[in-house]
PDB file of N, CA and C in Angstrom:
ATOM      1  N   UNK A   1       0.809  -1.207   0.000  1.00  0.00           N
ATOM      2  CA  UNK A   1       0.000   0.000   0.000  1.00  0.00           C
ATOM      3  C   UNK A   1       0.846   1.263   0.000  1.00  0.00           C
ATOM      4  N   UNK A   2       2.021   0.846   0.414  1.00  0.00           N
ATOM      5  CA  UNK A   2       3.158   2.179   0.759  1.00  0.00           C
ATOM      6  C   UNK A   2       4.401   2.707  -1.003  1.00  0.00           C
ATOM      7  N   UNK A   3       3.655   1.692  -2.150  1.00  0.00           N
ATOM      8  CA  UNK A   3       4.739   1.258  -2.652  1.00  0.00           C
ATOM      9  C   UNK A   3       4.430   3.082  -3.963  1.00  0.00           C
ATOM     10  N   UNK A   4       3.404   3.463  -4.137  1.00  0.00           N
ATOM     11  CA  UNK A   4       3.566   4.610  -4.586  1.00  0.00           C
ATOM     12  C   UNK A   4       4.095   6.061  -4.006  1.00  0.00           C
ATOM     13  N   UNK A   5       3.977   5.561  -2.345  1.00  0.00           N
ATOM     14  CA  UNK A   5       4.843   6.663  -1.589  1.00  0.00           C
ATOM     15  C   UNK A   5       6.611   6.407  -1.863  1.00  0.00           C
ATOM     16  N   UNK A   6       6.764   5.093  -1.795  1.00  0.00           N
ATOM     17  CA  UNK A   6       8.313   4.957  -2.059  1.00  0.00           C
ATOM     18  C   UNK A   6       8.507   5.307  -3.413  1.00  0.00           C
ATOM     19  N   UNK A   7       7.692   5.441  -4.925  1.00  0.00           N
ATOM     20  CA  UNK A   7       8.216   5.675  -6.006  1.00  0.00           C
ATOM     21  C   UNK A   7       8.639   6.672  -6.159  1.00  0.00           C
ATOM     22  N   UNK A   8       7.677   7.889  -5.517  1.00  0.00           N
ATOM     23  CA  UNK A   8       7.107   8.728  -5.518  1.00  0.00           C
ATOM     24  C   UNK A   8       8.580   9.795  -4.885  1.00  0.00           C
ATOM     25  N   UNK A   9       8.955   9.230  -3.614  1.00  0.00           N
ATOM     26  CA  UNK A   9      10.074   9.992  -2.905  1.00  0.00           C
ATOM     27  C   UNK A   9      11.472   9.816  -3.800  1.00  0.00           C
ATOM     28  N   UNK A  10      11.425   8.409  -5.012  1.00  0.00           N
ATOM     29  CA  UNK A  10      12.789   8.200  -6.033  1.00  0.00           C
ATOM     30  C   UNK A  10      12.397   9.371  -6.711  1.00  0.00           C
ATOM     31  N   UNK A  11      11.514  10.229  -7.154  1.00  0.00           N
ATOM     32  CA  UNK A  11      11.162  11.363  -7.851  1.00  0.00           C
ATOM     33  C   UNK A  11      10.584  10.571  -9.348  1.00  0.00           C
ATOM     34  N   UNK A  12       9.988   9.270  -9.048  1.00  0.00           N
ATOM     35  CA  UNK A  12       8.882   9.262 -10.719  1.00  0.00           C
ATOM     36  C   UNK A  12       7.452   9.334  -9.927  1.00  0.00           C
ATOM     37  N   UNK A  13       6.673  10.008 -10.709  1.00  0.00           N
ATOM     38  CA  UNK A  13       5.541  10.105 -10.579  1.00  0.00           C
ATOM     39  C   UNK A  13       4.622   9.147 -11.596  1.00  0.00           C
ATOM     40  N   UNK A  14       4.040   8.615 -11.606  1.00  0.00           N
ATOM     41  CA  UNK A  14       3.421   7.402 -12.585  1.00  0.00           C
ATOM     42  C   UNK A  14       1.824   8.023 -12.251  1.00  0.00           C
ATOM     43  N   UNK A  15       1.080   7.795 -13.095  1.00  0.00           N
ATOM     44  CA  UNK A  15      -0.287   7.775 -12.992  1.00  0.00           C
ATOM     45  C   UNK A  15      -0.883   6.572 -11.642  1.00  0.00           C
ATOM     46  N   UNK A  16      -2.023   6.493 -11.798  1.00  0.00           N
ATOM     47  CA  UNK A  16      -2.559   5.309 -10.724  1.00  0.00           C
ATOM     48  C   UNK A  16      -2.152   3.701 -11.533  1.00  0.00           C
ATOM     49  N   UNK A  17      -2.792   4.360 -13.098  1.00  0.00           N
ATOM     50  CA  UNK A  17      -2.638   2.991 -13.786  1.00  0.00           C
ATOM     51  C   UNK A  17      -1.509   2.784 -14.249  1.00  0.00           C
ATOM     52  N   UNK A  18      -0.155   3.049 -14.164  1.00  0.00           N
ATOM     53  CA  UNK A  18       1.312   3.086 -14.137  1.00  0.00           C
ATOM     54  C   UNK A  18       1.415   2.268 -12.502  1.00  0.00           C
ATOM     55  N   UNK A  19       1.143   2.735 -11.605  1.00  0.00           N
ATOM     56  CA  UNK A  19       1.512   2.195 -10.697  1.00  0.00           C
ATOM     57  C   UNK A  19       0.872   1.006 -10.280  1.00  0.00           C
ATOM     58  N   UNK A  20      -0.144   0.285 -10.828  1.00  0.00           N
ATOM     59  CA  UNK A  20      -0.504  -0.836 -10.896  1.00  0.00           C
ATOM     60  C   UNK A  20      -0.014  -1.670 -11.864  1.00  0.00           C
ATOM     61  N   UNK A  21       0.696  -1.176 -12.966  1.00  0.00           N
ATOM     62  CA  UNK A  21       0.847  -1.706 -13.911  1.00  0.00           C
ATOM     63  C   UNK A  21       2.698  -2.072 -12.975  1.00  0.00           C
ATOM     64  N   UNK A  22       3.267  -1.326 -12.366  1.00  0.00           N
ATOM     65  CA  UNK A  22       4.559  -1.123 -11.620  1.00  0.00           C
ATOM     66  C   UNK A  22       4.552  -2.541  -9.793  1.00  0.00           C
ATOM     67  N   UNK A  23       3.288  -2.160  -9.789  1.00  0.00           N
ATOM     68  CA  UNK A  23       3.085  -3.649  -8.579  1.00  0.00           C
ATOM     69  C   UNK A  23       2.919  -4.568  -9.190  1.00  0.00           C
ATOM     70  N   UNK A  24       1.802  -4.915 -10.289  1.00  0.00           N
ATOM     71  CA  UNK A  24       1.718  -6.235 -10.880  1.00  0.00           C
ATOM     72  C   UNK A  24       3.245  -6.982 -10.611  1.00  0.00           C
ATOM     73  N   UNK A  25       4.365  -5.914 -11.433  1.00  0.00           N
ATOM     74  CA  UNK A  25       5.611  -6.637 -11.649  1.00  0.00           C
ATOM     75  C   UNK A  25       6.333  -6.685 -10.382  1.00  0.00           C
ATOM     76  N   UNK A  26       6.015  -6.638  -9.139  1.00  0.00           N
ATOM     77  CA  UNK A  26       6.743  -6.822  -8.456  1.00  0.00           C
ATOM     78  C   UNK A  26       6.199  -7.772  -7.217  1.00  0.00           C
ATOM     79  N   UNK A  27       4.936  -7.755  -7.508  1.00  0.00           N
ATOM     80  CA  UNK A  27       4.109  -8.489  -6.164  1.00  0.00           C
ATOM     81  C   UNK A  27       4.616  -9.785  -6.526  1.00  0.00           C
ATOM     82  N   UNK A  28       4.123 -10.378  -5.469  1.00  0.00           N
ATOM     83  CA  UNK A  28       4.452 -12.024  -5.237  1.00  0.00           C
ATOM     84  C   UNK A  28       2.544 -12.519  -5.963  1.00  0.00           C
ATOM     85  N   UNK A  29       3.084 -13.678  -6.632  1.00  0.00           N
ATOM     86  CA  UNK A  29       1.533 -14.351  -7.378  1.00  0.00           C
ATOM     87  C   UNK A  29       0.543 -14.471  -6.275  1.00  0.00           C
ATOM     88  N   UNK A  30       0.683 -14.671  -4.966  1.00  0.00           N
ATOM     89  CA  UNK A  30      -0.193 -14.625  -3.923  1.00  0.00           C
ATOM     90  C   UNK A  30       0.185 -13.566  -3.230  1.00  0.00           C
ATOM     91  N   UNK A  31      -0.621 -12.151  -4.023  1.00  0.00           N
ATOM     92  CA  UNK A  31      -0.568 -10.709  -2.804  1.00  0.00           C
ATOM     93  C   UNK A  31      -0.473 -10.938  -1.251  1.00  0.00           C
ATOM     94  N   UNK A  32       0.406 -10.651  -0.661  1.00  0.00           N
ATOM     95  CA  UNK A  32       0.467 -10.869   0.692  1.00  0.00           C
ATOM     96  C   UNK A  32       0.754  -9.383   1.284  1.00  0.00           C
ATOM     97  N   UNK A  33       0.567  -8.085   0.507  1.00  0.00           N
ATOM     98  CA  UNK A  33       0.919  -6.918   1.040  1.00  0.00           C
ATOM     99  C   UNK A  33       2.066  -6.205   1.311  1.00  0.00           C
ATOM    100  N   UNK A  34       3.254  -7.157   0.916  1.00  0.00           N
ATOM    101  CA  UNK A  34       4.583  -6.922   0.886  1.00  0.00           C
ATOM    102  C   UNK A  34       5.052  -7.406  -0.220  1.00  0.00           C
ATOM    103  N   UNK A  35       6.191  -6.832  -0.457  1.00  0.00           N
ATOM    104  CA  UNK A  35       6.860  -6.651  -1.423  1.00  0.00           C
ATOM    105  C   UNK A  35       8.380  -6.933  -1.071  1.00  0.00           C
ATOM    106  N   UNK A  36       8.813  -7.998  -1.852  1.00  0.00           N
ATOM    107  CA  UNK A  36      10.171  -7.821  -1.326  1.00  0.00           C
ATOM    108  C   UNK A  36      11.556  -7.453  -2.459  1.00  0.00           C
ATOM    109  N   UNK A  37      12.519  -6.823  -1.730  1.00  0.00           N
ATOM    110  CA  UNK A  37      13.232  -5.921  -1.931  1.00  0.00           C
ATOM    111  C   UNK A  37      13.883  -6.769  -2.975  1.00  0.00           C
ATOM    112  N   UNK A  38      14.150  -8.153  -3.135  1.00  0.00           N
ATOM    113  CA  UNK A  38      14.741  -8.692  -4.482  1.00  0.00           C
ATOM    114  C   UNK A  38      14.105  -8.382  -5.825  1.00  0.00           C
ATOM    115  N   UNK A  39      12.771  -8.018  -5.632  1.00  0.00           N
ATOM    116  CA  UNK A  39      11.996  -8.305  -6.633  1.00  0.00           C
ATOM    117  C   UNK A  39      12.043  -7.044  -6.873  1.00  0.00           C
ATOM    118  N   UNK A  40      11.958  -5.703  -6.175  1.00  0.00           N
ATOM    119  CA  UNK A  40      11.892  -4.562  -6.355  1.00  0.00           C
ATOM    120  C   UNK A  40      12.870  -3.919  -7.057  1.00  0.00           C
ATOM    121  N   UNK A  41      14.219  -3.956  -6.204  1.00  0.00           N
ATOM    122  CA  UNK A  41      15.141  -3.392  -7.086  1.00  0.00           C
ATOM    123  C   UNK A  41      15.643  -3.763  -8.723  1.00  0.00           C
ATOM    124  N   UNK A  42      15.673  -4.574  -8.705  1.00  0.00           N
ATOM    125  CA  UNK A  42      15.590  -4.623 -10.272  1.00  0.00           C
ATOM    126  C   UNK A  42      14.600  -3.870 -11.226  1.00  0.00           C
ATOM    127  N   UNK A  43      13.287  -4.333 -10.827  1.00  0.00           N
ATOM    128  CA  UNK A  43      12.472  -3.688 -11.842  1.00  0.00           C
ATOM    129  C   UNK A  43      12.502  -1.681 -11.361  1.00  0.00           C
ATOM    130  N   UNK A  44      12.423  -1.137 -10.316  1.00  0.00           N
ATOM    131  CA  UNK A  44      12.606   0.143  -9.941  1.00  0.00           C
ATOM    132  C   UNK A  44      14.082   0.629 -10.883  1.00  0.00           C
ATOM    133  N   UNK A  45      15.467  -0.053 -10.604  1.00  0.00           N
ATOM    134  CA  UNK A  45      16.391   0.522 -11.220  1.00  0.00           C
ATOM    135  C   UNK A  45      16.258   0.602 -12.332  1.00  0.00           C
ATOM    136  N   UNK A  46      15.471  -0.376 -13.429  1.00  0.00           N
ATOM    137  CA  UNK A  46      15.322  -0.435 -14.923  1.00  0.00           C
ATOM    138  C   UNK A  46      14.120   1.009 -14.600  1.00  0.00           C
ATOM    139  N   UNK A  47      13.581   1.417 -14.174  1.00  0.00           N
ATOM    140  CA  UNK A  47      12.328   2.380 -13.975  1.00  0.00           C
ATOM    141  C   UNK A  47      13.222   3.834 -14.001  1.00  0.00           C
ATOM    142  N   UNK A  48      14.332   3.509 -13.107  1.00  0.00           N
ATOM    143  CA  UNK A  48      14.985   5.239 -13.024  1.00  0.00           C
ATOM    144  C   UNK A  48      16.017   4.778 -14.344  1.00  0.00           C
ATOM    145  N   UNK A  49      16.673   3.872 -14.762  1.00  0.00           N
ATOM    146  CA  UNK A  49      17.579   4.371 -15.934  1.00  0.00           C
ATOM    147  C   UNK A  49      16.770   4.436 -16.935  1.00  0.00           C
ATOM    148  N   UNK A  50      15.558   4.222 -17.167  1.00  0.00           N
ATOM    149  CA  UNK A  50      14.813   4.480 -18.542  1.00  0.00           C
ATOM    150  C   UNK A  50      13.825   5.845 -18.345  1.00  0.00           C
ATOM    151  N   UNK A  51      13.829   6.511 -17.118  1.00  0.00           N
ATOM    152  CA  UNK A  51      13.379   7.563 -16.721  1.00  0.00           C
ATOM    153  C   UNK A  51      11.707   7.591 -17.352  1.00  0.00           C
ATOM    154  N   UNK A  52      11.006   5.959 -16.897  1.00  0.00           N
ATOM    155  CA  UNK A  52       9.950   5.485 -17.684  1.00  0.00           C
ATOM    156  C   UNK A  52       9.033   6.853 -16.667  1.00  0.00           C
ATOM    157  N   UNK A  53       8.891   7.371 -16.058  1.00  0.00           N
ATOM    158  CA  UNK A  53       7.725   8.212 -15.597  1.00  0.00           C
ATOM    159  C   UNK A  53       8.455   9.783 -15.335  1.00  0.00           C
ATOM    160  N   UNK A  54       7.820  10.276 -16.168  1.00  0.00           N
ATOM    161  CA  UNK A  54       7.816  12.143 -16.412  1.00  0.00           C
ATOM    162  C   UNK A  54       7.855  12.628 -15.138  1.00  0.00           C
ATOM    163  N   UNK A  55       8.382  13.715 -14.656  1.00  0.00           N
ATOM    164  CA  UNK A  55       8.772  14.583 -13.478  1.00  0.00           C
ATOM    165  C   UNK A  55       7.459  14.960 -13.335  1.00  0.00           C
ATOM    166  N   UNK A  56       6.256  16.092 -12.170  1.00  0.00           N
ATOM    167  CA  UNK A  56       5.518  16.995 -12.070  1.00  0.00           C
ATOM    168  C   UNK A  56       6.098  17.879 -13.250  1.00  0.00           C
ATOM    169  N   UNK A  57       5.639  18.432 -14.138  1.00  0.00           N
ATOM    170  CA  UNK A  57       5.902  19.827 -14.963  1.00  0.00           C
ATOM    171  C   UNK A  57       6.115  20.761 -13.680  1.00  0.00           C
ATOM    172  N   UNK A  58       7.252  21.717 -14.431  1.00  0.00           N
ATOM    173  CA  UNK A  58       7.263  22.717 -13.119  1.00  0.00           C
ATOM    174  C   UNK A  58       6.052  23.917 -13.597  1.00  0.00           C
ATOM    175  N   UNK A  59       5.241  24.041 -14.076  1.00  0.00           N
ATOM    176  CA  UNK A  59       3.934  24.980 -14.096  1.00  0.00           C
ATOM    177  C   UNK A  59       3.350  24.452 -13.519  1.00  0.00           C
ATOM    178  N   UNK A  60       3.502  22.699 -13.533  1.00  0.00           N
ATOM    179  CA  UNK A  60       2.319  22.343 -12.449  1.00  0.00           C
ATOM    180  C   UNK A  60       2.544  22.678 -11.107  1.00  0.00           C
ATOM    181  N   UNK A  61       3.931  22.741 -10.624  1.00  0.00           N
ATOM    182  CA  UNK A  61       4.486  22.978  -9.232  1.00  0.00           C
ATOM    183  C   UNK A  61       4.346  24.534  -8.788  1.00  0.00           C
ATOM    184  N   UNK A  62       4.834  24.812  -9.704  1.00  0.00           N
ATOM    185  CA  UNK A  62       4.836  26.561  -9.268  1.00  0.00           C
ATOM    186  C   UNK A  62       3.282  26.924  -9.518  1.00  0.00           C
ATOM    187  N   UNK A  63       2.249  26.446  -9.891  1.00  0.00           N
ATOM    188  CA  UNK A  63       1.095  26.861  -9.762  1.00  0.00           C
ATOM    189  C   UNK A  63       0.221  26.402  -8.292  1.00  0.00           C
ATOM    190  N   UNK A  64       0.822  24.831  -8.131  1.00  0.00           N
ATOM    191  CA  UNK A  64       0.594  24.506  -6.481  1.00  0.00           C
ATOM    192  C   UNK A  64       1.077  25.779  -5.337  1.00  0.00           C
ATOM    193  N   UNK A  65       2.037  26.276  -5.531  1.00  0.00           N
ATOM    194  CA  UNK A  65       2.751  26.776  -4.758  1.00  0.00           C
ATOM    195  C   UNK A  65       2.511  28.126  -4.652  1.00  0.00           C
ATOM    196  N   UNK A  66       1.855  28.894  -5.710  1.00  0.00           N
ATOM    197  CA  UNK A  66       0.603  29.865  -6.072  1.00  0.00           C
ATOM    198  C   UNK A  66      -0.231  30.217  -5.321  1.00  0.00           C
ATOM    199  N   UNK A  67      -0.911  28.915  -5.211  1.00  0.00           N
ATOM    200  CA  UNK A  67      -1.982  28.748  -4.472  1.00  0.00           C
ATOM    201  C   UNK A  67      -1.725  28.597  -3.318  1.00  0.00           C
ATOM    202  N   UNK A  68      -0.669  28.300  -2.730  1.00  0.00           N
ATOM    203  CA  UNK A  68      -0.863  28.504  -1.305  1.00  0.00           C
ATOM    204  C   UNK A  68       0.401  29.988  -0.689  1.00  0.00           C
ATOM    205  N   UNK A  69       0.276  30.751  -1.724  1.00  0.00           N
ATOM    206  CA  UNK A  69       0.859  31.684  -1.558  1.00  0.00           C
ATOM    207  C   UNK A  69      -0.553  32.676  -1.418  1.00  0.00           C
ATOM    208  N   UNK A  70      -1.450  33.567  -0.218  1.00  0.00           N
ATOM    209  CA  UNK A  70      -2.450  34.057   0.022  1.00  0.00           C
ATOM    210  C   UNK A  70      -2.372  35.104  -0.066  1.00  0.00           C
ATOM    211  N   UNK A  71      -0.837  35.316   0.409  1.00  0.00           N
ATOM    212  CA  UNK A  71      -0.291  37.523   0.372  1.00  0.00           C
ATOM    213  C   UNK A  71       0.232  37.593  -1.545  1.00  0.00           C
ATOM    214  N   UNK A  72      -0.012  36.452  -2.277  1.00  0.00           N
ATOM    215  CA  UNK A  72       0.716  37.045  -3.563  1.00  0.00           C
ATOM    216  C   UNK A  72       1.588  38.059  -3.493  1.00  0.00           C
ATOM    217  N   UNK A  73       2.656  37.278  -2.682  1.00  0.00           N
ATOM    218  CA  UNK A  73       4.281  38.119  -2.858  1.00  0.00           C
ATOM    219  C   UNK A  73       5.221  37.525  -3.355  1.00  0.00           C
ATOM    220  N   UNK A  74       4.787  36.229  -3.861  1.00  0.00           N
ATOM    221  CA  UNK A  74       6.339  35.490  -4.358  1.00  0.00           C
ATOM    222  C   UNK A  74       6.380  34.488  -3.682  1.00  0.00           C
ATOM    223  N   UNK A  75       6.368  34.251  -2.561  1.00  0.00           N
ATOM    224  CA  UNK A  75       6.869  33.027  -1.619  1.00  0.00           C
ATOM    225  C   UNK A  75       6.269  32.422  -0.550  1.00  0.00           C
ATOM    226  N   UNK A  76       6.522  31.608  -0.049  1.00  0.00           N
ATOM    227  CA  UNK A  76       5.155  31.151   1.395  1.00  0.00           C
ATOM    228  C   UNK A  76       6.985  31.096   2.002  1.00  0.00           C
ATOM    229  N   UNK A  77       6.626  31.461   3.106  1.00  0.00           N
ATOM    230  CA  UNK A  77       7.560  31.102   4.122  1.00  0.00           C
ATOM    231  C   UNK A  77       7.652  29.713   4.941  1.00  0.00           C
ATOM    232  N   UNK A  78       8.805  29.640   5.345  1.00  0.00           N
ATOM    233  CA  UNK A  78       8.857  28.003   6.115  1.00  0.00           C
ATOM    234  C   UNK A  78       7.826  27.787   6.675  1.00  0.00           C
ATOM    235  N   UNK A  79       7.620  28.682   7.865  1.00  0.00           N
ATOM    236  CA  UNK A  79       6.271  28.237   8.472  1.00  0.00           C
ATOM    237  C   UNK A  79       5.203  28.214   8.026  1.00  0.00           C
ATOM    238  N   UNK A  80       4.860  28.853   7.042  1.00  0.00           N
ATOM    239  CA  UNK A  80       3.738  28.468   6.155  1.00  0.00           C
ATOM    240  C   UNK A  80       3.518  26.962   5.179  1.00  0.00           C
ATOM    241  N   UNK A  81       5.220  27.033   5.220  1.00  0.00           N
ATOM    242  CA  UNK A  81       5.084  25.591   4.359  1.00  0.00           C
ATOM    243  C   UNK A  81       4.900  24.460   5.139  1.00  0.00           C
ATOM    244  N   UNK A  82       5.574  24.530   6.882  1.00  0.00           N
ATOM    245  CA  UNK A  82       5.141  23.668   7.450  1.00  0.00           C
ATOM    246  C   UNK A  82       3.860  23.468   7.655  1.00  0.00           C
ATOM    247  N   UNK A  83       3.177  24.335   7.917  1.00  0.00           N
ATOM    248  CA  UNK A  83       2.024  24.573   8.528  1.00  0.00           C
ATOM    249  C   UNK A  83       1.365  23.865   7.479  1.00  0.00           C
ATOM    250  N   UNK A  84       1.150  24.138   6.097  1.00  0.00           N
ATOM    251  CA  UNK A  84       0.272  23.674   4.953  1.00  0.00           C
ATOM    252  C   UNK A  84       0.728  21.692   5.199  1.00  0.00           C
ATOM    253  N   UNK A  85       2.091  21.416   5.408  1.00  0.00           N
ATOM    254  CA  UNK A  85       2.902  20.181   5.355  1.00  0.00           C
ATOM    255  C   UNK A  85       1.827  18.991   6.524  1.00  0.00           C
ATOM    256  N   UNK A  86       2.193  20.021   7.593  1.00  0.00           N
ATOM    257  CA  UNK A  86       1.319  19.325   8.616  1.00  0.00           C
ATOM    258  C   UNK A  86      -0.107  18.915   9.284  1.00  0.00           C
ATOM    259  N   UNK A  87      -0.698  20.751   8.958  1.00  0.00           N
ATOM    260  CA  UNK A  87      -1.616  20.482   9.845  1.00  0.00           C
ATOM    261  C   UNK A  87      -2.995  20.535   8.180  1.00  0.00           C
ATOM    262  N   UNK A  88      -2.674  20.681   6.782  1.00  0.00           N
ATOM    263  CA  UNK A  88      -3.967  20.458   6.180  1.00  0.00           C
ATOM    264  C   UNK A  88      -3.319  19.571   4.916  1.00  0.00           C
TER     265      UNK A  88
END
């Protein structure tokens, strides 16, 4: 269940149906909810040297980041970023 948060922190972003299509190949034939790390690294390293899933666009990022900018001055400050990080 954790395995699109781990893709996700290597920096590929995959769709939903990318990332099912990304467990198929790594689950065990009887889903047991884990995943193990023999099976993973291989198919993940072929994933980052073929750079098979596109970055966020940075318009998409800097438009997130827009939006939680409220004073439209340019920037959210740390504590704002924590604050957005943590508490919503």
């Amino acid at each position: 269940r954790e395995i699109g948060s781990i893709v996700r922190s290597l920096g590929c972003f995959p769709t939903e149906a990318e990332l099912h299509e990304l467990l198929a190949k790594v689950e065990e034939e009887e889903p047991t909810g884990y995943i193990h790390l023999e099976k993973f690294l291989p198919v993940m390293t072929k994933v980052l040297l073929n750079r098979s899933y596109q970055p966020i666009p940075e318009d998409v990022l800097l438009h997130a980041f827009e939006a939680l900018d409220e004073n439209k001055c340019g920037y959210i400050t740390k504590e704002e970023l924590v604050k957005y990080l943590t508490e919503e």
